[in-house]
Protein backbone atom coordinates (compact mmCIF):
# COMPACT_ATOMS: atom_id res chain seq x y z
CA UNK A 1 0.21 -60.02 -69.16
CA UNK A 2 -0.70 -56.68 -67.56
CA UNK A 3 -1.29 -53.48 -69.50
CA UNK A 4 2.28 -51.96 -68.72
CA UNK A 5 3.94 -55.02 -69.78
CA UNK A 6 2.26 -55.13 -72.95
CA UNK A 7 2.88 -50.95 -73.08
CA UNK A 8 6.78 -52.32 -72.80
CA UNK A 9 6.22 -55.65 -75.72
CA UNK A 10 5.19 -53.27 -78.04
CA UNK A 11 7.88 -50.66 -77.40
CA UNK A 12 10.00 -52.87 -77.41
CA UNK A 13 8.99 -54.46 -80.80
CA UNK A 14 8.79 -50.95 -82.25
CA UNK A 15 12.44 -50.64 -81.80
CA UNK A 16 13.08 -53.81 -83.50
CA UNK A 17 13.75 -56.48 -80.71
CA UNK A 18 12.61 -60.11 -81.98
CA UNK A 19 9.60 -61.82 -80.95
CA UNK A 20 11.44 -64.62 -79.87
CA UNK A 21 13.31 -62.66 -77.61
CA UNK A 22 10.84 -60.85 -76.00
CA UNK A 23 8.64 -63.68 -75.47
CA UNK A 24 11.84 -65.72 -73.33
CA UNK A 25 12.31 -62.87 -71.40
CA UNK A 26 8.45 -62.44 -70.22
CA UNK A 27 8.76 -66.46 -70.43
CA UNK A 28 5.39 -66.78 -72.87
CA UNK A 29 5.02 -68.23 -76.25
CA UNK A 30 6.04 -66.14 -79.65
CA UNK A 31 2.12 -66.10 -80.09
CA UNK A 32 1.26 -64.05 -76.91
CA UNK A 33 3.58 -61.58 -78.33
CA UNK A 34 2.39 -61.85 -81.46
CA UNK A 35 -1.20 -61.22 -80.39
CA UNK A 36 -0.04 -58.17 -78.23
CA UNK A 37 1.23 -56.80 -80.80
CA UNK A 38 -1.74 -57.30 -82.87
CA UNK A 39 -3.97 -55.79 -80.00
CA UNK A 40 -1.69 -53.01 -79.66
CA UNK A 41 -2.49 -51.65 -83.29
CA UNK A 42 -6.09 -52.17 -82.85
CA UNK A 43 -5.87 -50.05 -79.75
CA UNK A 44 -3.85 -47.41 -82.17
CA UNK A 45 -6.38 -47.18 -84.54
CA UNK A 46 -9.51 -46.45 -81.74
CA UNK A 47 -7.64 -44.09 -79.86
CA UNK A 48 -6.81 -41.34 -83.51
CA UNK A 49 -8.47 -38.68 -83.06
CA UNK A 50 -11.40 -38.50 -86.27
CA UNK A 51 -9.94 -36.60 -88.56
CA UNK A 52 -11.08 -32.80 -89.62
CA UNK A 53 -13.86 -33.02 -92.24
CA UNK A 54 -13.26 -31.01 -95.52
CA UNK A 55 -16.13 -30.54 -96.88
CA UNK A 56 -19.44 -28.90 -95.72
CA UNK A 57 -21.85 -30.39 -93.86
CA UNK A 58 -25.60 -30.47 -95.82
């Protein structure tokens, strides 16, 4: 699966489509879907910017 169809699974699964019908209409399995999805918040968490620190630095 390329990056801009994942881009669209996990759209797509934000807005509350099923697995199950995602995966027939890219004809895969639930667990490619599943794993995008899974890859797609890992990607989410690298790509935050680090937050503001509070405190001084010593």
């Amino acid at each position: 699966m390329d990056p801009d169809e994942q881009a669209l699974v996990c759209k797509r699964l934000a807005n509350g489509e099923s697995l199950s019908a995602i995966a027939r209409e890219f004809n895969t399995t639930r667990q490619t879907i599943m794993r995008v999805r899974e890859r797609g918040k890992t990607e989410r968490v690298h790509d935050r910017q680090p937050s503001p620190r509070t405190h001084a630095s010593y």
